[in-house]
N, C-alpha and C. Protein backbone atom coordinates (compact mmCIF):
# COMPACT_ATOMS: atom_id res chain seq x y z
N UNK A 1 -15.88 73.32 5.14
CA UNK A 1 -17.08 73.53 4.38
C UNK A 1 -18.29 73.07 5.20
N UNK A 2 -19.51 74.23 5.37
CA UNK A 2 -20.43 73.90 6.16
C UNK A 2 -21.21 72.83 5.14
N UNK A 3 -22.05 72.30 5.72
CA UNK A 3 -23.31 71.17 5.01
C UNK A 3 -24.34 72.20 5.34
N UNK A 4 -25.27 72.41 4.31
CA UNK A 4 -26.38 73.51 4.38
C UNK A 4 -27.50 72.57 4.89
N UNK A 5 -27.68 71.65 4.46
CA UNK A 5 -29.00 70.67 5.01
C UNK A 5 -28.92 70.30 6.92
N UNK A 6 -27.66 70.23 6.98
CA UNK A 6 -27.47 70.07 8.66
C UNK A 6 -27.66 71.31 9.60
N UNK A 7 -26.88 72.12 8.78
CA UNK A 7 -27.10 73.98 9.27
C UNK A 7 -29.30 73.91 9.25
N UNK A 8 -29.61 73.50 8.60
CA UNK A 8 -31.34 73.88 8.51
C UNK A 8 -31.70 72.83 9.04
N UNK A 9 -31.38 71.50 9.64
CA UNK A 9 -32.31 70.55 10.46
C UNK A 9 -31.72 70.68 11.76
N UNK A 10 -30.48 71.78 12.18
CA UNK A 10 -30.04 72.31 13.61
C UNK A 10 -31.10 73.25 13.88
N UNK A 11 -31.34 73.93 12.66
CA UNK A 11 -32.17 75.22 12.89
C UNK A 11 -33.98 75.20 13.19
N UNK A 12 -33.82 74.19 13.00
CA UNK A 12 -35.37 73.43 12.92
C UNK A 12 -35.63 72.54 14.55
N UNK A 13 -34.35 71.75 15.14
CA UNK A 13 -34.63 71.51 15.70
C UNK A 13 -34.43 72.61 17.13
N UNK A 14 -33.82 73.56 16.84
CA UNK A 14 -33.56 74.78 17.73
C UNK A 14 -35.28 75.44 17.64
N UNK A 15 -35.74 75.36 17.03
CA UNK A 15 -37.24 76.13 16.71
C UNK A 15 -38.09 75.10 17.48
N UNK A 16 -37.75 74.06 17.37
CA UNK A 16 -38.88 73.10 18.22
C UNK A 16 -38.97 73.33 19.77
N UNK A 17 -37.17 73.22 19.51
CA UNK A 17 -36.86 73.17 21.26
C UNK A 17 -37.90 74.58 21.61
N UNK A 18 -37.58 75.49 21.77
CA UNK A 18 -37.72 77.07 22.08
C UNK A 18 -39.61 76.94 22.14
N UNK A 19 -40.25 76.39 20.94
CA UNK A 19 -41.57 76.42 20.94
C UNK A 19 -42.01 75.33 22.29
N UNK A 20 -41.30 74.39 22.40
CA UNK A 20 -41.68 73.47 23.73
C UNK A 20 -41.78 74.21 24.60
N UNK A 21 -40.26 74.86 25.12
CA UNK A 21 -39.86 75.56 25.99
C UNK A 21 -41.54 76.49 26.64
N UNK A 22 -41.86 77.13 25.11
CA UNK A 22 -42.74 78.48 25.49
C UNK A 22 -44.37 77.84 26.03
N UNK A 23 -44.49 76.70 25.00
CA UNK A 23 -45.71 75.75 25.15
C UNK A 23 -45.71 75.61 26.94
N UNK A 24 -44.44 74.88 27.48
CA UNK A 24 -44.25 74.15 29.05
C UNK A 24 -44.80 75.72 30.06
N UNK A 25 -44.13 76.70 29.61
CA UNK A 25 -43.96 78.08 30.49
C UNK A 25 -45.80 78.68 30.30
N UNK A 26 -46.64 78.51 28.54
CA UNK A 26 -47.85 78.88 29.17
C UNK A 26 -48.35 77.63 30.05
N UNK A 27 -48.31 76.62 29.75
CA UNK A 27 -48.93 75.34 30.52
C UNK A 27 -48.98 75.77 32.14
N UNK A 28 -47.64 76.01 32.60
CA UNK A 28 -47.40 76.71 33.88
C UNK A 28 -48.42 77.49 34.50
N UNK A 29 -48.18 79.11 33.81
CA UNK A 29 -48.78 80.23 34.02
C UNK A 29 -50.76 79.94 34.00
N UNK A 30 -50.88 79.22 32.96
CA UNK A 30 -52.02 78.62 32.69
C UNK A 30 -53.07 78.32 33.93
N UNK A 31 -52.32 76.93 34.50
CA UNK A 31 -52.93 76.44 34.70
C UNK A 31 -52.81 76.67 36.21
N UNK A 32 -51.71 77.44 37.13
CA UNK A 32 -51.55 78.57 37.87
C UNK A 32 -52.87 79.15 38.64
N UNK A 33 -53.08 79.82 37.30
CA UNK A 33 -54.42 80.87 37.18
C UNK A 33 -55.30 80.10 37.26
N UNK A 34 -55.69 78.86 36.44
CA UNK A 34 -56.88 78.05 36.94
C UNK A 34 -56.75 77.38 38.29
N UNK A 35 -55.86 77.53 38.68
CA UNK A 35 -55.78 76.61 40.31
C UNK A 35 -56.44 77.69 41.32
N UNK A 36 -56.05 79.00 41.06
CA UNK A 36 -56.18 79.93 41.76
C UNK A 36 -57.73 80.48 42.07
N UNK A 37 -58.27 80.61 40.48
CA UNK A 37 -59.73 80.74 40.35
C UNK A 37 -60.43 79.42 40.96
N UNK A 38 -60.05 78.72 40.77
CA UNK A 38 -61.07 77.07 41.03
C UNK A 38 -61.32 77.30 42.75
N UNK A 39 -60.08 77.38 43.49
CA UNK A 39 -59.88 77.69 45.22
C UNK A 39 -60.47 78.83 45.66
N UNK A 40 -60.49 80.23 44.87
CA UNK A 40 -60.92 81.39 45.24
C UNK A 40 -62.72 81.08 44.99
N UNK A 41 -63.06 80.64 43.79
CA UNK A 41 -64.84 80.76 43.55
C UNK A 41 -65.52 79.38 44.16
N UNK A 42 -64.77 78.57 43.80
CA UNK A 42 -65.52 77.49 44.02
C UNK A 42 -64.62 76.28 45.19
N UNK A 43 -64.57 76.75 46.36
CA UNK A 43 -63.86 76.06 47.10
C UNK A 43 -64.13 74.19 47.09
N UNK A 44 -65.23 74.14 47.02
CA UNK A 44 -66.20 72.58 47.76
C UNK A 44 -65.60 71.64 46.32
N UNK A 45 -65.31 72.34 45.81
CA UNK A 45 -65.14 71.17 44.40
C UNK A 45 -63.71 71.78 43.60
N UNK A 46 -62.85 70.58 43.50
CA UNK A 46 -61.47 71.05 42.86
C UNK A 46 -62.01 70.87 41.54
N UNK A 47 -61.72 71.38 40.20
CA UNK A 47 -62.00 71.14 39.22
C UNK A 47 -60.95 71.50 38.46
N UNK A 48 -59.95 71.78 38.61
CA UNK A 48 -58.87 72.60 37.58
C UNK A 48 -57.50 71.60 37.54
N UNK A 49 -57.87 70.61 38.00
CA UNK A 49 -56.96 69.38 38.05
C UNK A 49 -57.03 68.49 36.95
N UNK A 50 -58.15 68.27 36.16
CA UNK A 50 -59.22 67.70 34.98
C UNK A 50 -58.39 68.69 33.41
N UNK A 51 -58.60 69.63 33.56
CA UNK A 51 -57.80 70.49 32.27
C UNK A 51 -56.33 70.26 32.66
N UNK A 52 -56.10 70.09 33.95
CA UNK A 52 -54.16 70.33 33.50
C UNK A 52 -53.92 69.17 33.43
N UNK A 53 -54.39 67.80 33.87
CA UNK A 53 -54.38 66.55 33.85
C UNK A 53 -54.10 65.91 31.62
N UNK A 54 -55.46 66.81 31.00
CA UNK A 54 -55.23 66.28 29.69
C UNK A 54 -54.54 67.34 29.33
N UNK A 55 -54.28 68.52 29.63
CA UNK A 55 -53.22 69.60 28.89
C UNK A 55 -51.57 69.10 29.64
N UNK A 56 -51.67 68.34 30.41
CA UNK A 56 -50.26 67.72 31.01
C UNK A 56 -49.80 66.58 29.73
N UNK A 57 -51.00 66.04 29.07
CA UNK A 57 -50.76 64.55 28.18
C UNK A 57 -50.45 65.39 27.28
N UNK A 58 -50.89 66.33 26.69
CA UNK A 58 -50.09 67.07 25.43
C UNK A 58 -49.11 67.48 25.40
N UNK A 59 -48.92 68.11 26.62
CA UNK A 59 -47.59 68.91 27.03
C UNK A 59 -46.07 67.48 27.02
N UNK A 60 -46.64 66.46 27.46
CA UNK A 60 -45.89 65.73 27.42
C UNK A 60 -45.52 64.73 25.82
N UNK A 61 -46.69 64.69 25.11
CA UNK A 61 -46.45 64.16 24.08
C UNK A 61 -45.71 65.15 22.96
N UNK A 62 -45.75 66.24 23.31
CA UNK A 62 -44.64 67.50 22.39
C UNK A 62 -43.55 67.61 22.90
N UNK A 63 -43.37 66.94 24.30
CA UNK A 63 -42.11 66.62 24.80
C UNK A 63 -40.96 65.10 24.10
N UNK A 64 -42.27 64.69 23.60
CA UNK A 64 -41.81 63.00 22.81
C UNK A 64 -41.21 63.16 21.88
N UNK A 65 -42.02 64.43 20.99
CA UNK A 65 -41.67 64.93 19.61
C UNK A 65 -40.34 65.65 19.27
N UNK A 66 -40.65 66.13 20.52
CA UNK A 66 -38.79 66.98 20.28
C UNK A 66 -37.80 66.31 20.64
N UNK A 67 -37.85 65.53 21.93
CA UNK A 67 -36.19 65.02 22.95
C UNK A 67 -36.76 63.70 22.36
N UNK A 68 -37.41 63.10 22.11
CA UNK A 68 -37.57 61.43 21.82
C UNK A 68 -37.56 60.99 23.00
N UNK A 69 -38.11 59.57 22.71
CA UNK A 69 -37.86 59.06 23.98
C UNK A 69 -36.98 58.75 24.49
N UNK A 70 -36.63 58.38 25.76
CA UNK A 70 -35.27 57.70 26.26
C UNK A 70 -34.38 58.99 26.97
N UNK A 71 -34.64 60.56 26.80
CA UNK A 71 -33.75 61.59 26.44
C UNK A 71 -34.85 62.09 27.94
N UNK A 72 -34.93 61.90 28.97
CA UNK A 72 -35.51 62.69 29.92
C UNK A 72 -34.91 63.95 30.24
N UNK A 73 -33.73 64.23 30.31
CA UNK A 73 -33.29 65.52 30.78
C UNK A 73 -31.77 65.77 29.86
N UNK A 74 -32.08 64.92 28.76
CA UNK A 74 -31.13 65.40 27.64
C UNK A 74 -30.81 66.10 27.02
N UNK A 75 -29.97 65.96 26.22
CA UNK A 75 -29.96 66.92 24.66
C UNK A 75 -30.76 66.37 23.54
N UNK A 76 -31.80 67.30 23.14
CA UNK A 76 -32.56 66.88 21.93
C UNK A 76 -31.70 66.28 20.80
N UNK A 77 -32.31 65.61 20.24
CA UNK A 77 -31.82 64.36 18.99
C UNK A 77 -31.51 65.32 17.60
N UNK A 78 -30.21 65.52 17.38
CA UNK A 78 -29.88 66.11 16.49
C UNK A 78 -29.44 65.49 15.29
């Protein structure tokens, strides 16, 4: 006999994982593109280090939220 409440807080934490996942992959692509523009227009001054620097602290604190702490390259806390 399945437990229906465990079946929906697997399913919940499968939805987190996947939304991290997609969050980390734009962060990537993101900030990519701002490295690229910052070097191509404006050589004399790096500036695109400043946005991925505080979009890195978010990226990492939605990393807290899902794996917890302690879990660096774990399995999320089920």
């Amino acid at each position: 006999m399945q437990d229906p409440y465990r079946d929906q807080q697997s399913l919940k934490q499968v939805r987190q994982v996947r939304r991290f996942y997609i969050h980390a992959t734009v962060y990537v692509w993101v900030n990519a593109l701002l490295a690229i523009a910052n070097l191509v227009m404006s050589r004399g001054r790096i500036w695109f280090f400043w946005p991925s620097l505080v979009w890195g602290i978010g990226l990492t604190a939605h990393w807290l939220v899902v794996f917890g702490p302690g879990r660096l390259w774990g399995r999320p806390n089920l």
